[in-house]
PDB file of N, CA and C in Angstrom:
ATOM      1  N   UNK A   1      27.278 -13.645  27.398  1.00  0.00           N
ATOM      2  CA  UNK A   1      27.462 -12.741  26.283  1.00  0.00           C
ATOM      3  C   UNK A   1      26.504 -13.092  25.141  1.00  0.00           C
ATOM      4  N   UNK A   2      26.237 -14.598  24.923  1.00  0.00           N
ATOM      5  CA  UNK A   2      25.183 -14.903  24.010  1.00  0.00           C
ATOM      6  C   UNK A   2      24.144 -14.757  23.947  1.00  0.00           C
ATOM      7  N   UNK A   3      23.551 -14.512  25.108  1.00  0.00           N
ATOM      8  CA  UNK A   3      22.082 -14.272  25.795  1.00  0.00           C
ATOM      9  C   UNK A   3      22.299 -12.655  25.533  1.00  0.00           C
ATOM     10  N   UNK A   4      23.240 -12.013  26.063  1.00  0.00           N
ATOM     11  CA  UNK A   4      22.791 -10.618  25.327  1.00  0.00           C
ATOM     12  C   UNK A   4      22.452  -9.972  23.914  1.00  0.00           C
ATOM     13  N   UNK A   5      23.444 -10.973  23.429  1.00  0.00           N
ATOM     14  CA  UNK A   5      23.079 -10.857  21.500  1.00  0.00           C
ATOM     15  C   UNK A   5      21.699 -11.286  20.907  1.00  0.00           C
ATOM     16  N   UNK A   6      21.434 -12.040  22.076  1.00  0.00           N
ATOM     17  CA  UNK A   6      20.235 -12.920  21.272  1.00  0.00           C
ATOM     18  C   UNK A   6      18.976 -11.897  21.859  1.00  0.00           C
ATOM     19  N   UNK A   7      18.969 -11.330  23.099  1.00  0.00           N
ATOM     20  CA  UNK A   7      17.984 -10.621  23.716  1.00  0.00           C
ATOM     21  C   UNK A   7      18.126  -9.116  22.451  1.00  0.00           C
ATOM     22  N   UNK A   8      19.237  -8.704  22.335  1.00  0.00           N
ATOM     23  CA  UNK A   8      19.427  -7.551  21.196  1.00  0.00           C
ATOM     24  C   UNK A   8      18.309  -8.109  19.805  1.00  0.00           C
ATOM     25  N   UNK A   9      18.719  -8.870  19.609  1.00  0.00           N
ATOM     26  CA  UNK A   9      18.139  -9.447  17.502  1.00  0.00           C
ATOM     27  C   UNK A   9      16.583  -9.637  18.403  1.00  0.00           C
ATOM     28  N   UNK A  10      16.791 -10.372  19.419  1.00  0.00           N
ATOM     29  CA  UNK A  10      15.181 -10.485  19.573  1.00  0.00           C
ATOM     30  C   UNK A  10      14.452  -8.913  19.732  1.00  0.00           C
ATOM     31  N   UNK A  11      14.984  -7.836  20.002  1.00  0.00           N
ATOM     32  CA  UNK A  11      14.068  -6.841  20.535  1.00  0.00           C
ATOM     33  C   UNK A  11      14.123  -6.224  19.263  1.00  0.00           C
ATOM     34  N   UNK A  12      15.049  -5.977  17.986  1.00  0.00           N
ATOM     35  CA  UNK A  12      15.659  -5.143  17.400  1.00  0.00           C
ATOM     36  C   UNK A  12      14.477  -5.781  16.088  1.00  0.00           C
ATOM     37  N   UNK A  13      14.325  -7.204  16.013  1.00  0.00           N
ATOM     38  CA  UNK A  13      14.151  -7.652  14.932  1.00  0.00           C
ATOM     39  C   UNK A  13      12.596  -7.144  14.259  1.00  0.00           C
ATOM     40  N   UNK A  14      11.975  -6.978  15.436  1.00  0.00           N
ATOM     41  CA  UNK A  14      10.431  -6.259  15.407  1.00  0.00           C
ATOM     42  C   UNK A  14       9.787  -4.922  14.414  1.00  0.00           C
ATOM     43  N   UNK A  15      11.632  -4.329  15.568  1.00  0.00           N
ATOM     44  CA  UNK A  15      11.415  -3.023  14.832  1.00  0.00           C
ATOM     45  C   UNK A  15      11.863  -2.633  13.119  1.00  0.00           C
ATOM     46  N   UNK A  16      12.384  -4.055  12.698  1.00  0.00           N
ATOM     47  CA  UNK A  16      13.325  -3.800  11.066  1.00  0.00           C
ATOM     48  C   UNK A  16      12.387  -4.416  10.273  1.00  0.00           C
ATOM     49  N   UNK A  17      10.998  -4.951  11.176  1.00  0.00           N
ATOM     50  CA  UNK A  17      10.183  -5.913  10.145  1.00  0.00           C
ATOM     51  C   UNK A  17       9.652  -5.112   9.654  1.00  0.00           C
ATOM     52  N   UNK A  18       8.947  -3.908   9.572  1.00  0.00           N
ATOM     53  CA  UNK A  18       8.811  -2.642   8.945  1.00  0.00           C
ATOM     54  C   UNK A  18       9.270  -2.230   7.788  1.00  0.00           C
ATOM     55  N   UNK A  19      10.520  -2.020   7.750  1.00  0.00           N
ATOM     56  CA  UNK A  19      11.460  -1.831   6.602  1.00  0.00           C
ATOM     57  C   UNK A  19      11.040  -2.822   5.458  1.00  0.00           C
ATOM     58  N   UNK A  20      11.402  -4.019   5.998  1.00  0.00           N
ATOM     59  CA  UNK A  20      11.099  -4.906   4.701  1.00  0.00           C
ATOM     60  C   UNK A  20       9.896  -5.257   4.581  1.00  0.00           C
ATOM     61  N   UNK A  21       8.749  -4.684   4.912  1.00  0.00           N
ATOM     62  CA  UNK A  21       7.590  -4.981   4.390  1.00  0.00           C
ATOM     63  C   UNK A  21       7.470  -3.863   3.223  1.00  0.00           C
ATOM     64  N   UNK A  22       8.018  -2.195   3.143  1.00  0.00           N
ATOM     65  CA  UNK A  22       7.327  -1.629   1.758  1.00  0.00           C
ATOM     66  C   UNK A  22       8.083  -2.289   0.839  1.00  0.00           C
ATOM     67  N   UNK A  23       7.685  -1.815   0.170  1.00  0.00           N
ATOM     68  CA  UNK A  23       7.318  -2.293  -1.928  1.00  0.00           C
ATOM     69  C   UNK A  23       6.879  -3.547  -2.056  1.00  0.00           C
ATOM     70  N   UNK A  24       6.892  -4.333  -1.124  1.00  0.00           N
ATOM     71  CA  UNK A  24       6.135  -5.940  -1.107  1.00  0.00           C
ATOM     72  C   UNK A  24       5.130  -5.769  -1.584  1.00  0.00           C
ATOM     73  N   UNK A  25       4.505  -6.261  -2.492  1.00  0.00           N
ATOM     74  CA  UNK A  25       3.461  -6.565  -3.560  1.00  0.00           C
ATOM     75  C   UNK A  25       2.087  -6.947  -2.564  1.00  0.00           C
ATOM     76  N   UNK A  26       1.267  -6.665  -1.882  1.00  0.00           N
ATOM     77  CA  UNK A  26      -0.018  -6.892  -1.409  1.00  0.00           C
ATOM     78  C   UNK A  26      -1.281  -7.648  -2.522  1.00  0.00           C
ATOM     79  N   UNK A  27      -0.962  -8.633  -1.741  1.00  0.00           N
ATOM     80  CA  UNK A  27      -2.174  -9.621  -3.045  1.00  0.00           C
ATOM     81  C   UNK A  27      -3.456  -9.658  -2.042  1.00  0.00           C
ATOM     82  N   UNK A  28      -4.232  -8.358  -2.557  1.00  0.00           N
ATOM     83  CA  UNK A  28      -5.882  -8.325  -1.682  1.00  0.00           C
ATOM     84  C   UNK A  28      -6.526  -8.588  -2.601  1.00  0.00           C
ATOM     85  N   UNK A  29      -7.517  -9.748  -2.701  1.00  0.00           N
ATOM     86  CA  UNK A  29      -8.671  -9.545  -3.727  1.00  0.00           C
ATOM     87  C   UNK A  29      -9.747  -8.280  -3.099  1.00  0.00           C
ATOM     88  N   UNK A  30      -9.648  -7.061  -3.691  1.00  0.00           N
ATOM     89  CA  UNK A  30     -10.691  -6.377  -3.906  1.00  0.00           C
ATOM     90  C   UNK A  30     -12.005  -6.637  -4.723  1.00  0.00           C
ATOM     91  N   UNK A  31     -12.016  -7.583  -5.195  1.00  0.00           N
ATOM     92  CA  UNK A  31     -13.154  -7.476  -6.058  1.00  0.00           C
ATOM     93  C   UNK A  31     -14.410  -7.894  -5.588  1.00  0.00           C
ATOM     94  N   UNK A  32     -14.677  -8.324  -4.397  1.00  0.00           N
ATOM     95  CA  UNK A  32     -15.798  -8.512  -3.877  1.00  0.00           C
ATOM     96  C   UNK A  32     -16.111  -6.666  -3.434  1.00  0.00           C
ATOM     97  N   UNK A  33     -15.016  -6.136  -3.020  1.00  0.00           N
ATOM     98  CA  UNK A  33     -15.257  -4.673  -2.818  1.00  0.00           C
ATOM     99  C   UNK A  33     -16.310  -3.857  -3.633  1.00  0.00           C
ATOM    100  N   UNK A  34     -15.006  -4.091  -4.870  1.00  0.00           N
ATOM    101  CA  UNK A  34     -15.491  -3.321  -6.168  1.00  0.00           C
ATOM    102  C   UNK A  34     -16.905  -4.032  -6.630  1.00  0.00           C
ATOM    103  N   UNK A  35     -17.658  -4.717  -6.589  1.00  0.00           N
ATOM    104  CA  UNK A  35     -18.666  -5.672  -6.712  1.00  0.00           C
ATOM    105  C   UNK A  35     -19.785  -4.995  -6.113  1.00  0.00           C
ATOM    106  N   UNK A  36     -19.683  -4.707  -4.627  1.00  0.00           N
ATOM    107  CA  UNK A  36     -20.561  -4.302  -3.823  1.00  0.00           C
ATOM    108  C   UNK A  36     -20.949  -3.073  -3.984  1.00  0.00           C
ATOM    109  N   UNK A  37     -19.863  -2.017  -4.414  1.00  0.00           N
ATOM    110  CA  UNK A  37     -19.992  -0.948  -4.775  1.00  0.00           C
ATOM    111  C   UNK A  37     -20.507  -0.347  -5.979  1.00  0.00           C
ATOM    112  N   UNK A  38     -20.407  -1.115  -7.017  1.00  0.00           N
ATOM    113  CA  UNK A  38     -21.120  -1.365  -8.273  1.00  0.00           C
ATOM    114  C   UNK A  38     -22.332  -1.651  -8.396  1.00  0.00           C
ATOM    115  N   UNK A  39     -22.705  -2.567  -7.494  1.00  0.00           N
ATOM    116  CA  UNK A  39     -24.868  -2.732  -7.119  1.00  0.00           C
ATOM    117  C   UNK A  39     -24.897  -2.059  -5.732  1.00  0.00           C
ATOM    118  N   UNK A  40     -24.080  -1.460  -5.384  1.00  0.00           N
ATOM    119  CA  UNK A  40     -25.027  -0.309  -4.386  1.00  0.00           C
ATOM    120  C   UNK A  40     -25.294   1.025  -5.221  1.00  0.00           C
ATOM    121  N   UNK A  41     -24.751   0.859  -6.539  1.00  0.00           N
ATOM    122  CA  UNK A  41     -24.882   2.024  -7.545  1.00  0.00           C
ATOM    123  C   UNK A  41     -26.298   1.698  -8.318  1.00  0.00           C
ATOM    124  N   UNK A  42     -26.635   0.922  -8.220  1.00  0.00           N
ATOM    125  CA  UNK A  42     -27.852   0.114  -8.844  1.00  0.00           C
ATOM    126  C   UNK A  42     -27.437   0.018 -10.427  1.00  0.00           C
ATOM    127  N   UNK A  43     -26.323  -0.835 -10.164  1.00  0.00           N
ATOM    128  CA  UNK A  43     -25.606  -0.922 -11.749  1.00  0.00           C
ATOM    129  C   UNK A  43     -25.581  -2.508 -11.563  1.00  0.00           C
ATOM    130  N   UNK A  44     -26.375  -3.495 -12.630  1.00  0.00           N
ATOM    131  CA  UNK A  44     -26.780  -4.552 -13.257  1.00  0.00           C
ATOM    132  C   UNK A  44     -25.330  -5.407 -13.421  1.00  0.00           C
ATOM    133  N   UNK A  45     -25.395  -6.772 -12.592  1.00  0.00           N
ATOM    134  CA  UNK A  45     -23.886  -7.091 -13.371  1.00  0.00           C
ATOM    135  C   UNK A  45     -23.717  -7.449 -14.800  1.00  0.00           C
ATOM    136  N   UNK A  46     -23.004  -7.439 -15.793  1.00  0.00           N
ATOM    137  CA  UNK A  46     -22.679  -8.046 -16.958  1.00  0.00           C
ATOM    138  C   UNK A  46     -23.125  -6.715 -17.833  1.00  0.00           C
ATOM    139  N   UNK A  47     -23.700  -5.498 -17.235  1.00  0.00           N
ATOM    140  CA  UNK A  47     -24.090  -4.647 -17.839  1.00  0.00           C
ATOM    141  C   UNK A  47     -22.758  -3.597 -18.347  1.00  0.00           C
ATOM    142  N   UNK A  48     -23.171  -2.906 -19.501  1.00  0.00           N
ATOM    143  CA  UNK A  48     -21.602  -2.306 -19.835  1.00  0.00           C
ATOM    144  C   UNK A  48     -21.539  -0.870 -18.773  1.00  0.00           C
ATOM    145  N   UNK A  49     -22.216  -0.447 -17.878  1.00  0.00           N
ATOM    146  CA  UNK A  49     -22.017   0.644 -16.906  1.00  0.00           C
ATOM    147  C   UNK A  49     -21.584  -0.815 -15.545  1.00  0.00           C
ATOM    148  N   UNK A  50     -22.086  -2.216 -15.749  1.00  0.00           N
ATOM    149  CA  UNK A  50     -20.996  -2.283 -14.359  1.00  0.00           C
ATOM    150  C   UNK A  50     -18.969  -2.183 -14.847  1.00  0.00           C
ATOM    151  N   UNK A  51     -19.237  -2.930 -16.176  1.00  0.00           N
ATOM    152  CA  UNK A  51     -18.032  -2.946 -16.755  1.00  0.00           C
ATOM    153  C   UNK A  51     -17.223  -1.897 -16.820  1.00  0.00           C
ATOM    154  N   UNK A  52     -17.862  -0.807 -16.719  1.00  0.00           N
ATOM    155  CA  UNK A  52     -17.629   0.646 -16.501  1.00  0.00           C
ATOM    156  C   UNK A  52     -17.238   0.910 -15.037  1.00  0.00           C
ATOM    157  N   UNK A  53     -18.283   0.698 -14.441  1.00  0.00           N
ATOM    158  CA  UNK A  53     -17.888   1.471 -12.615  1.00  0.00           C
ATOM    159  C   UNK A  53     -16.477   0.140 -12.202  1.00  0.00           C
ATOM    160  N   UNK A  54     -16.549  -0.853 -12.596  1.00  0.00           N
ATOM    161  CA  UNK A  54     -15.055  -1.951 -12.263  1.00  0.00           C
ATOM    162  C   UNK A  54     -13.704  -1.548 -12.871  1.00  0.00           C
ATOM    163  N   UNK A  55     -13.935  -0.902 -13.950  1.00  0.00           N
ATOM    164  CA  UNK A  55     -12.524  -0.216 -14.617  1.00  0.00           C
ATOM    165  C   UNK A  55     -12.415   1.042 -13.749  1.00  0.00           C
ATOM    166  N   UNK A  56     -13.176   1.531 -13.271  1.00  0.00           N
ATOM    167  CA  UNK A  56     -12.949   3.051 -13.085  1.00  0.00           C
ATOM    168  C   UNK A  56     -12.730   2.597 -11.205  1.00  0.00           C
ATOM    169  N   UNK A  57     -13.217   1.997 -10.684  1.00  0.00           N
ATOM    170  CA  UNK A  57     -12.458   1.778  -9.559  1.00  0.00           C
ATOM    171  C   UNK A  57     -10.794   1.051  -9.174  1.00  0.00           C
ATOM    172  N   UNK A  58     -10.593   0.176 -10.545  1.00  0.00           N
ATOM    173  CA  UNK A  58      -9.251   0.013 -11.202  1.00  0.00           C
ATOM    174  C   UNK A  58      -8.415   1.118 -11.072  1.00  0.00           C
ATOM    175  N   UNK A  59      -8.779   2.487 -12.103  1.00  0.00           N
ATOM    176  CA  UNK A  59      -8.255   2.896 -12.147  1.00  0.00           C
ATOM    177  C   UNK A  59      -8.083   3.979 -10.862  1.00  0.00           C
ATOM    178  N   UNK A  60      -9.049   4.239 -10.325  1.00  0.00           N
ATOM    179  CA  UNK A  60      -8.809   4.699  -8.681  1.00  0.00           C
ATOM    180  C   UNK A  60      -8.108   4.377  -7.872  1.00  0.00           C
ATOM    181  N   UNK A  61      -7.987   3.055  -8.147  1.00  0.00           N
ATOM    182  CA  UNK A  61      -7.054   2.010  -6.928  1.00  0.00           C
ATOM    183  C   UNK A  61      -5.453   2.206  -7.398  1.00  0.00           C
ATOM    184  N   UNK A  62      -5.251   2.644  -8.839  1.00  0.00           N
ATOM    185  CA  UNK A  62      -4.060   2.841  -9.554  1.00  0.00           C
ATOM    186  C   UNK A  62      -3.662   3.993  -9.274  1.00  0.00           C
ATOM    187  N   UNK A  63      -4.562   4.805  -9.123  1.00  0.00           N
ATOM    188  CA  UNK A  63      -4.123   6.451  -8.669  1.00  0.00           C
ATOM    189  C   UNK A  63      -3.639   6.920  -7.519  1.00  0.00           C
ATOM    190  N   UNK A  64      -4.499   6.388  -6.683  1.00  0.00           N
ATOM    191  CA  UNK A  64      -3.981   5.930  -5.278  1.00  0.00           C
ATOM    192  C   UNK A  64      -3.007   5.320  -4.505  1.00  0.00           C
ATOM    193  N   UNK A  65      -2.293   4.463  -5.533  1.00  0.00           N
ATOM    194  CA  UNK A  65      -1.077   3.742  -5.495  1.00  0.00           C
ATOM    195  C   UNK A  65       0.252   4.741  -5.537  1.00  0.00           C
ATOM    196  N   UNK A  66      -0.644   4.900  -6.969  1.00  0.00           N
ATOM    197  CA  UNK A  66       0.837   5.849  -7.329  1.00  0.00           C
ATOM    198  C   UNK A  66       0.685   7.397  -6.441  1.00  0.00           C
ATOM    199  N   UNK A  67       0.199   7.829  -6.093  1.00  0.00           N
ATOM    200  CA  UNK A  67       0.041   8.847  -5.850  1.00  0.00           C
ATOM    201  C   UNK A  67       1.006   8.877  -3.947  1.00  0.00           C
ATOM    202  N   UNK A  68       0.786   7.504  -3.337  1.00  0.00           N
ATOM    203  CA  UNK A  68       1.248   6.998  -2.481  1.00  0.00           C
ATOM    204  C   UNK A  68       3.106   6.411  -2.396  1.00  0.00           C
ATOM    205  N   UNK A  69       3.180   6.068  -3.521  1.00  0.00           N
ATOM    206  CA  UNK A  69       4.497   5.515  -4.055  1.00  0.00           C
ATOM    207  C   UNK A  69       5.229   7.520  -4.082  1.00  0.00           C
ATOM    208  N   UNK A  70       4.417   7.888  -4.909  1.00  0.00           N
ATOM    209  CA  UNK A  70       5.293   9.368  -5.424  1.00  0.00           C
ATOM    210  C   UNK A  70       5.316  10.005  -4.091  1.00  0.00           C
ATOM    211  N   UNK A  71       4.652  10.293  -3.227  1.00  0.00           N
ATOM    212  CA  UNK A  71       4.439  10.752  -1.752  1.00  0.00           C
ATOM    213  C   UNK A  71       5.976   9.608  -0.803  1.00  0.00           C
ATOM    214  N   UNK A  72       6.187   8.901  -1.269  1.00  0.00           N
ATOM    215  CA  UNK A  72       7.404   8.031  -0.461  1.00  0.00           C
ATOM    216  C   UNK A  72       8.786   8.496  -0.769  1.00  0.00           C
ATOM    217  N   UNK A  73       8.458   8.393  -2.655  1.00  0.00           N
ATOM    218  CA  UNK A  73       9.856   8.695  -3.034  1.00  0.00           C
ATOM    219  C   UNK A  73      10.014  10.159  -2.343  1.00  0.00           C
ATOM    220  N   UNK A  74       9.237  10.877  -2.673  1.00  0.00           N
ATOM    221  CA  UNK A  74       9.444  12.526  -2.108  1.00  0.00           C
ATOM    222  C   UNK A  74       9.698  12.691  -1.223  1.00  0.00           C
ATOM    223  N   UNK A  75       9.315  11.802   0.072  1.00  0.00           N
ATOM    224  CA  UNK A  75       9.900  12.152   1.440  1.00  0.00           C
ATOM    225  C   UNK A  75      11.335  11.430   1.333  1.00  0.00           C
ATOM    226  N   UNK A  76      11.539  10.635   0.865  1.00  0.00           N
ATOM    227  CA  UNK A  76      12.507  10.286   1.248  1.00  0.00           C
ATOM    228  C   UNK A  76      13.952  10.955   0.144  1.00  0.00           C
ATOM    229  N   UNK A  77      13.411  11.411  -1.193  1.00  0.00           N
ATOM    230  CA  UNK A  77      14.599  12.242  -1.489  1.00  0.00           C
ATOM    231  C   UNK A  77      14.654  14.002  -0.647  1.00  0.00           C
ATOM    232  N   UNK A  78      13.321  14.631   0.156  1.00  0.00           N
ATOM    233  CA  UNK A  78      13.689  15.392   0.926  1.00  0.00           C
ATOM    234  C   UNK A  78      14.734  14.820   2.362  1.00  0.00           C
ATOM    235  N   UNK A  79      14.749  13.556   2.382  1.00  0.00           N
ATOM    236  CA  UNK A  79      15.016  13.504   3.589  1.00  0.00           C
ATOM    237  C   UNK A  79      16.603  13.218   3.106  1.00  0.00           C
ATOM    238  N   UNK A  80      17.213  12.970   1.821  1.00  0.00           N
ATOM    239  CA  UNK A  80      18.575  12.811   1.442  1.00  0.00           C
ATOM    240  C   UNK A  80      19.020  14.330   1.102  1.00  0.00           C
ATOM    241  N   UNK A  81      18.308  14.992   0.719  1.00  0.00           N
ATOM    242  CA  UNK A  81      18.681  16.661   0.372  1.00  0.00           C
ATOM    243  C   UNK A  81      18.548  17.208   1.481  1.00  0.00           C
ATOM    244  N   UNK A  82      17.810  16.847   2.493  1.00  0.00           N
ATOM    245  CA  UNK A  82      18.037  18.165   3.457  1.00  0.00           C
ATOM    246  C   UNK A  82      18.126  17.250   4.979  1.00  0.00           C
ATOM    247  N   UNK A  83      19.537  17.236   5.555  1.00  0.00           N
ATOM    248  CA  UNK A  83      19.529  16.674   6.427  1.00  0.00           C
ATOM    249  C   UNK A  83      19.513  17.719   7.575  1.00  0.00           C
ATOM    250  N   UNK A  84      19.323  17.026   8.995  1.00  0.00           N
ATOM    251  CA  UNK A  84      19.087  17.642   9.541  1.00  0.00           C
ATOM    252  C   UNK A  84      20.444  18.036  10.657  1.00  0.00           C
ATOM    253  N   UNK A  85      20.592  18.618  10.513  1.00  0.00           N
ATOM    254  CA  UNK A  85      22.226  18.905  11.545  1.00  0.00           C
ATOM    255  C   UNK A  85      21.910  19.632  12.759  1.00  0.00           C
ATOM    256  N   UNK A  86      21.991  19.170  14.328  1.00  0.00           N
ATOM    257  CA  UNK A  86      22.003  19.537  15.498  1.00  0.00           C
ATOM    258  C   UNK A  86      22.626  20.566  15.399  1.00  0.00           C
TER     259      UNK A  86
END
């Protein structure tokens, strides 16, 4: 009987690691990104247009977030308002 419980959590546990990975905070350094993309612009570092193209990919990366976050909540308050009944 123990071996079946344990074969259950083992197969089950895979599929719940999912769940608790959103809203977990992702610590990527982008900034070698944002870096590369800034002198493939032929923008000078320390110059106030790179200081410029690094905020503005900031704020891209912020838009994108949220825009992703608001796209979650929405499915998932459609998915509490409109259930689906066989």
């Amino acid at each position: 009987m123990t071996l079946r419980i344990a074969l259950a959590l083992l197969l089950t546990a895979p599929l719940l690691a999912g769940c608790f990975e959103r809203g977990q905070p992702v610590m990527v350094d982008t900034s070698a990104d944002d870096d590369a993309f800034c002198r493939a612009n032929n923008v000078a570092p320390g110059s106030n247009e790179y200081v410029n193209c690094r905020k503005n990919r900031d704020v891209q990366r912020g838009n994108a977030n949220a825009r992703s976050d608001r796209a979650q909540r929405n499915l998932a308050e459609h998915m509490l308002n409109n259930p689906v009944r066989p």
